[in-house]
Protein backbone atom coordinates (compact mmCIF):
# COMPACT_ATOMS: atom_id res chain seq x y z
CA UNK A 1 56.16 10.27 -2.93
CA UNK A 2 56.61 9.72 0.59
CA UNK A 3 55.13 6.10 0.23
CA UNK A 4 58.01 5.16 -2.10
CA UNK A 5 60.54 6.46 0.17
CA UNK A 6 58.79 4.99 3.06
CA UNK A 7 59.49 1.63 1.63
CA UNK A 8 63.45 2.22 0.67
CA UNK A 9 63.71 3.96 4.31
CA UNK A 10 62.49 0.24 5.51
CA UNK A 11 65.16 -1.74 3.46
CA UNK A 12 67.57 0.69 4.90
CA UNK A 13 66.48 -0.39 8.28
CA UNK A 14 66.69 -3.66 7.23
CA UNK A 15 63.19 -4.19 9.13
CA UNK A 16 61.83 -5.67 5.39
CA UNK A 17 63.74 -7.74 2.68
CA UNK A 18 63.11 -6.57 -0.64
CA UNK A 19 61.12 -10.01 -1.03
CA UNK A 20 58.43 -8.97 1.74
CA UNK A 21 58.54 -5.35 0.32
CA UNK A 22 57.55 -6.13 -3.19
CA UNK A 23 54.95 -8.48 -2.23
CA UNK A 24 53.46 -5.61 0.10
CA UNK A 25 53.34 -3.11 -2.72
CA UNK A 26 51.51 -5.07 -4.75
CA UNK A 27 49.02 -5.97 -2.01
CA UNK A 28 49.19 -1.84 -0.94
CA UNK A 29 46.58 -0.81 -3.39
CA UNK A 30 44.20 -3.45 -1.50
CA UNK A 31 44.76 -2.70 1.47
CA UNK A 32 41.93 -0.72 3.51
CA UNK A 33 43.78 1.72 5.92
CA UNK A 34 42.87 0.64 9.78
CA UNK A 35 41.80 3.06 12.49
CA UNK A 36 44.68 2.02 14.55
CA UNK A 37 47.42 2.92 12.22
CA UNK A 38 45.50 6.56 12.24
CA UNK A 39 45.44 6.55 15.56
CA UNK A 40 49.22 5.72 16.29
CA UNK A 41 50.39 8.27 13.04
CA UNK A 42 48.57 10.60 14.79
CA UNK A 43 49.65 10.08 18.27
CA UNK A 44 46.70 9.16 19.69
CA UNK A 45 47.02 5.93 21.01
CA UNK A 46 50.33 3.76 21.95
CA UNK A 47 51.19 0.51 20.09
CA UNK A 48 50.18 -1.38 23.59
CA UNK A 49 47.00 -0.09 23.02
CA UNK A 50 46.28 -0.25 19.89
CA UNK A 51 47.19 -3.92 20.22
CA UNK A 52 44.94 -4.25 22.98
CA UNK A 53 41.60 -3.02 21.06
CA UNK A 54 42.52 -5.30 18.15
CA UNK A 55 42.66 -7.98 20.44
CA UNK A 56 39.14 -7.08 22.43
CA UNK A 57 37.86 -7.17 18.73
CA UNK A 58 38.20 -10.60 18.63
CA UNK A 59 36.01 -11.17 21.68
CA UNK A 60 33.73 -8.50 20.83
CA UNK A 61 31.48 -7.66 18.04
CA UNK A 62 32.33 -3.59 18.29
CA UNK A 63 33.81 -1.72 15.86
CA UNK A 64 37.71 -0.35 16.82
CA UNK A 65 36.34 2.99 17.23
CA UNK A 66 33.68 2.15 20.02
CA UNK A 67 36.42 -0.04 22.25
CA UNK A 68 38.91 3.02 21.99
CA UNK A 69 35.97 5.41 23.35
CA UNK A 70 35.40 2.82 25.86
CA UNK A 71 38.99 2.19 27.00
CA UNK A 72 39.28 5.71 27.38
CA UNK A 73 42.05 5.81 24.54
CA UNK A 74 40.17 8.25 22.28
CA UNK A 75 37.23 10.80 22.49
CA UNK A 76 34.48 10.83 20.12
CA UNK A 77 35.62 13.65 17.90
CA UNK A 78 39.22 11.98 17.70
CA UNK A 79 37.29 9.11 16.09
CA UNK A 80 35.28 11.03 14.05
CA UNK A 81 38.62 13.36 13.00
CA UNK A 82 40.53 9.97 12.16
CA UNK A 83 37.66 8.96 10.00
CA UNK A 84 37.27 12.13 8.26
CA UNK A 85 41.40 12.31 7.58
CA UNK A 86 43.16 11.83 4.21
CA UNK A 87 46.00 10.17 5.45
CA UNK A 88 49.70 9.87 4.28
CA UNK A 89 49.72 7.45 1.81
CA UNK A 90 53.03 5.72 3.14
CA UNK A 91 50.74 4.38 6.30
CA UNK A 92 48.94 2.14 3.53
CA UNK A 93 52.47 0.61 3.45
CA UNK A 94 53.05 0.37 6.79
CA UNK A 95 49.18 -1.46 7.50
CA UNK A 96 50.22 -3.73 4.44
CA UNK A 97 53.49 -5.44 6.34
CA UNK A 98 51.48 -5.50 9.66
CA UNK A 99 48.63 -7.20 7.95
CA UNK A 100 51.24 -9.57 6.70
CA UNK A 101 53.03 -9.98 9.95
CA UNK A 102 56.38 -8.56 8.74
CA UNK A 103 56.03 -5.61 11.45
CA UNK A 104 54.06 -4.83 14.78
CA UNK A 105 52.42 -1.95 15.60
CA UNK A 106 55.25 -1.14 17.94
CA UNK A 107 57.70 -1.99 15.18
CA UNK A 108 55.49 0.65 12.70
CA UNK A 109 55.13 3.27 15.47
CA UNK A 110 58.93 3.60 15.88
CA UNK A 111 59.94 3.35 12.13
CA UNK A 112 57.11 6.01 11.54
CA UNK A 113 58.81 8.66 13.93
CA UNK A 114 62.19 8.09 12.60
CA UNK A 115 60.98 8.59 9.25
CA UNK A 116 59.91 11.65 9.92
CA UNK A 117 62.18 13.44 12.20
CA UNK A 118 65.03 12.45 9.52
CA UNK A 119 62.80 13.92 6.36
CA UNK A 120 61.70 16.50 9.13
CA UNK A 121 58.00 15.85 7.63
CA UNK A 122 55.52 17.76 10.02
CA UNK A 123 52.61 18.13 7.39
CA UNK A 124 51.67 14.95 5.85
CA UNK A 125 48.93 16.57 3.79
CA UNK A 126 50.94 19.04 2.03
CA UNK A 127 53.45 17.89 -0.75
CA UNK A 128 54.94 20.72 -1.88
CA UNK A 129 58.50 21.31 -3.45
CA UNK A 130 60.95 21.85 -0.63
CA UNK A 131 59.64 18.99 1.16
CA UNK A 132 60.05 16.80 -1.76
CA UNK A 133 63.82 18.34 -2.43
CA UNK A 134 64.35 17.62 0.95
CA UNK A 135 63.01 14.26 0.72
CA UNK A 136 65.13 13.28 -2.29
CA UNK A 137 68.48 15.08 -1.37
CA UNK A 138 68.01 12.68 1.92
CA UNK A 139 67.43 9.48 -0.18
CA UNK A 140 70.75 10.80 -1.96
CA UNK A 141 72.93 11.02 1.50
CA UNK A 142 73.10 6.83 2.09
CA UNK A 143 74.82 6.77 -1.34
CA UNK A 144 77.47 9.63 -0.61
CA UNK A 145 76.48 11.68 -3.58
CA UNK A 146 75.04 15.55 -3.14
CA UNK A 147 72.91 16.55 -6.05
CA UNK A 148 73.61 19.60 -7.51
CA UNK A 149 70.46 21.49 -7.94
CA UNK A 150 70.11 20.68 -11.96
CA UNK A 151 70.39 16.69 -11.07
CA UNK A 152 67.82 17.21 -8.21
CA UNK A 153 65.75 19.12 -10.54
CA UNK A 154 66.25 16.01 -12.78
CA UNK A 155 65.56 12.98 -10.32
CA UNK A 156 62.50 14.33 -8.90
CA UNK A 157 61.08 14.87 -12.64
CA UNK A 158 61.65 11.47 -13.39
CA UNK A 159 59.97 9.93 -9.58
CA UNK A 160 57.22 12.14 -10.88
CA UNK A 161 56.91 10.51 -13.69
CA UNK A 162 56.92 6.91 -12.73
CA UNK A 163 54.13 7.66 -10.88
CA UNK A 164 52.12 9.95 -13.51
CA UNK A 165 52.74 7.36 -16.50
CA UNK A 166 53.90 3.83 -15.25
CA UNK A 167 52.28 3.76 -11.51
CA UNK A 168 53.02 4.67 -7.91
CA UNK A 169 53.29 1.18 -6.57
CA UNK A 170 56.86 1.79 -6.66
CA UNK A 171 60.14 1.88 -4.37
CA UNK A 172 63.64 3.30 -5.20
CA UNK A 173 66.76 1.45 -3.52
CA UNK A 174 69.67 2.90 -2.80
CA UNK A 175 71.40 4.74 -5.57
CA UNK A 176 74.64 3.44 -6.66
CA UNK A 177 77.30 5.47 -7.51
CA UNK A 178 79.18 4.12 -10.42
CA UNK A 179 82.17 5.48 -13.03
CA UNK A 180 83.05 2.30 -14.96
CA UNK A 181 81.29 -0.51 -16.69
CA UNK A 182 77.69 -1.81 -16.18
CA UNK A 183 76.53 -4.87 -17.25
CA UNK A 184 72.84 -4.03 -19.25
CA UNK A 185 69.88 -6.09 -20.14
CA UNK A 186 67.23 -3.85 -22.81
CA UNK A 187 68.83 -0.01 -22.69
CA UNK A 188 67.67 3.17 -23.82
CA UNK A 189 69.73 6.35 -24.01
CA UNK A 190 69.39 9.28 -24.67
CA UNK A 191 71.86 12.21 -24.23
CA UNK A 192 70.78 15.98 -23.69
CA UNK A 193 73.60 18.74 -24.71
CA UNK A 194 73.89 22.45 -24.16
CA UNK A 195 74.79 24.57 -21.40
CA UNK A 196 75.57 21.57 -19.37
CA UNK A 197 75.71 17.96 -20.90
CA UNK A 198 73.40 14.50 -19.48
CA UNK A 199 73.53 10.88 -20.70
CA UNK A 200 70.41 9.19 -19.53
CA UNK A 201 69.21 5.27 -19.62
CA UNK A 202 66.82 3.14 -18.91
CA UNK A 203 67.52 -0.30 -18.44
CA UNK A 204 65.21 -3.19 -17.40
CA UNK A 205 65.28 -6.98 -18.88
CA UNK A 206 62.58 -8.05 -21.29
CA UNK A 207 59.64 -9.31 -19.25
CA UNK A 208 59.73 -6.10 -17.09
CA UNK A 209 60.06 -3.75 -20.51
CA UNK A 210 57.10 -5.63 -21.32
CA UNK A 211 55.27 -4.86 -18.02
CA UNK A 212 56.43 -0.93 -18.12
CA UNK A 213 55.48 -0.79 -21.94
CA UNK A 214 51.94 -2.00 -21.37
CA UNK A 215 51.23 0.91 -18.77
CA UNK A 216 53.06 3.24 -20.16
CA UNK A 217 50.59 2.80 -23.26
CA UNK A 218 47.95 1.65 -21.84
CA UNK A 219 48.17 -1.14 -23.91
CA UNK A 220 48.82 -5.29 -23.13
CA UNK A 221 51.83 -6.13 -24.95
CA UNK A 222 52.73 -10.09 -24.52
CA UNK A 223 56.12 -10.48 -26.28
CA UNK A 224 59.35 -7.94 -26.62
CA UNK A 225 58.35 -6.59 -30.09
CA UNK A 226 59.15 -3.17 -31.78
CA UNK A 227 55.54 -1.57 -29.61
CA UNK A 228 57.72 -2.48 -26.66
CA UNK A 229 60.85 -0.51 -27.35
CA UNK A 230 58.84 2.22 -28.96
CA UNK A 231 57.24 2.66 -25.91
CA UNK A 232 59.97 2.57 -23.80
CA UNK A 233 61.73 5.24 -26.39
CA UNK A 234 58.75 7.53 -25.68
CA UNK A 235 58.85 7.33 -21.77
CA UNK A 236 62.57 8.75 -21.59
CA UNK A 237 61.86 11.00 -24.72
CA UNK A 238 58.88 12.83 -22.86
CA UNK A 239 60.72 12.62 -19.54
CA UNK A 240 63.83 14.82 -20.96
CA UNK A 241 61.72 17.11 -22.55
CA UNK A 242 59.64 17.82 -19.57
CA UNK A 243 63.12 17.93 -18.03
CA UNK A 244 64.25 20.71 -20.75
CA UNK A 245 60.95 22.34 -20.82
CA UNK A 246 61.64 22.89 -16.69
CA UNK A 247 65.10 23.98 -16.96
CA UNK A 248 64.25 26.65 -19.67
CA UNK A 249 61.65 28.28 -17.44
CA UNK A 250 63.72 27.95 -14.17
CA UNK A 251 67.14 28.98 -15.51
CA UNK A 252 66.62 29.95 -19.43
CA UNK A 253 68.45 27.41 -20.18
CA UNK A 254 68.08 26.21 -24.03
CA UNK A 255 68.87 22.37 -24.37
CA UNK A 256 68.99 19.77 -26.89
CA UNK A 257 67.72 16.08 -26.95
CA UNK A 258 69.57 13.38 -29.13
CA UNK A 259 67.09 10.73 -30.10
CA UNK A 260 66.61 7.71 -27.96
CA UNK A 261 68.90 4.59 -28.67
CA UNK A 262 68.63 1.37 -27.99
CA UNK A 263 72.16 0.02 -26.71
CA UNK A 264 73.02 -3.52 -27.35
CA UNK A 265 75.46 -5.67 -25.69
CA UNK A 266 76.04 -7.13 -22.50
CA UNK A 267 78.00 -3.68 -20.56
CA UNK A 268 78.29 -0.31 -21.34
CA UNK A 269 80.74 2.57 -19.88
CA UNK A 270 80.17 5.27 -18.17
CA UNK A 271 81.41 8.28 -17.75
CA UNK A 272 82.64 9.38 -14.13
CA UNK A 273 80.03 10.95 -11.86
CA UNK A 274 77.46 8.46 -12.87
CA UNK A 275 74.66 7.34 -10.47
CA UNK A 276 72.06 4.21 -10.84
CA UNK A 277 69.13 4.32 -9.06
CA UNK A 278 67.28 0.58 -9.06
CA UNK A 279 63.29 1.13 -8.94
CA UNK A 280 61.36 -1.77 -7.73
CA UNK A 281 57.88 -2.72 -9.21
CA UNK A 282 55.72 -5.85 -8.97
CA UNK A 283 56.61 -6.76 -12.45
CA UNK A 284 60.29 -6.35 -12.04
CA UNK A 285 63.07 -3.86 -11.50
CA UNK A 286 64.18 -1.01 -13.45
CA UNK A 287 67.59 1.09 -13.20
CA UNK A 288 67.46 4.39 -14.26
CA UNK A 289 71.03 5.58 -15.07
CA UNK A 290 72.32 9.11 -15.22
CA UNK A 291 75.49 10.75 -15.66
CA UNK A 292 74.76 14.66 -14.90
């Protein structure tokens, strides 16, 4: 997930509007990762030079790998290791907004390191629990909310799942802390009781529920028809029963799911303690709302 957070860390740092970001997911999956960007993630090679090779490429017909040698900048095996490496995913990002001429490589080389020293990330090829925790409870802090552990447990499910059922060309925004009325466009809810108590939504207008509904199902829907909202029913239905399938096993906790609801109207209330976190795709944004 550190891709998706890459991309809210950005608008954070106001270095991209959401405008520019959106556009740069959607061009992400395109995007063929440069030898530069390895070579600056890596530490390798400055920005200055970096910039440099790129430009001697464009008065000589040598690959980027062969000027660096020459320059001196990197040894052979660094090339070969840089080829060889499955890189973080986020740099895809990164190359994206450079190739559009949102950011430099100086601009990506500093927003890189701050990334990581704040999310403490020293193992880009290693995903494992804590770091994700770590990653999320971060993502968490610009909002003023701390997430108890059974909310964290509940956010991460649900990232996981975006990218599992819907797609990973995703990025969150800021989560929103709210405790009064929302205005709503097409909303699902669906409440889990027990032990402890969670009302959760998803909300999105109609040509984005179309979008979502048509991956989710693999399916092209055109028009906001009862497929649509079954859909859309299923996503948070499976997500809370992961989500009570996890907390069983991890605290023996037994919970119960209500059935999904669609809520009409133009707001709804909610209940104090309430976060939204707004999830941008390509085909639109979606606000998942929880109250945990």
């Amino acid at each position: 997930m550190y891709a998706q957070f890459f991309g809210s860390f950005l608008l954070g740092k106001d270095s991209v509007t959401p405008e520019q970001l959106t556009q740069a997911i959607s061009k992400a999956s395109e995007t063929r990762l440069k030898l530069g960007t390895l070579a600056l993630h890596k530490y390798y090679m400055t920005a200055e030079q970096v910039d440099e090779v790129c430009f001697l490429q464009t008065r000589e017909d040598k690959r980027f790998g062969e000027i660096a040698i020459e320059k001196g900048y990197l040894r052979e095996e660094q090339v070969d290791e840089l080829l060889a490496v499955q890189s973080p995913d986020y740099l895809i990002l990164g190359q994206t907004l450079i190739d559009m001429g949102v950011l430099s490589n100086s601009d990506l080389e500093l927003l890189i390191s701050e990334y990581e020293i704040f999310n403490e990330i020293d193992d880009m090829s290693l995903e494992n629990q804590s770091k994700t925790d770590r990653l999320i409870r971060n993502f968490f802090t610009f909002s003023g909310k701390e997430l108890t552990d059974y909310a964290l447990m509940y956010i991460n499910l649900i990232f996981n799942n975006l990218v599992r059922f819907i797609g990973s060309d995703f990025t969150p925004l800021n989560p929103i802390s709210c405790s009064e009325e929302h205005d709503i466009n097409y909303c699902v809810r669906q409440e889990i009781h027990g032990e402890i108590d969670c009302y959760s939504r998803i909300d999105m207008d109609e040509s984005a529920a179309i979008s979502f509904a048509s991956r989710y199902a693999k399916m092209e829907f055109s028009e906001m028809d009862e497929y649509v909202k079954a859909s859309l029913d299923d996503f948070l239905n499976l997500h809370n029963g992961l989500f009570l399938v996890n907390m069983s096993n991890a605290y023996s906790m037994e919970l119960s799911l209500t059935p999904p609801v669609a809520e009409e109207g133009d707001k709804i209330n909610l209940p104090d303690g309430s976060f939204i976190i707004p999830v941008i795709y390509p085909f639109g944004t979606i606000h998942i709302i929880v109250s945990l």
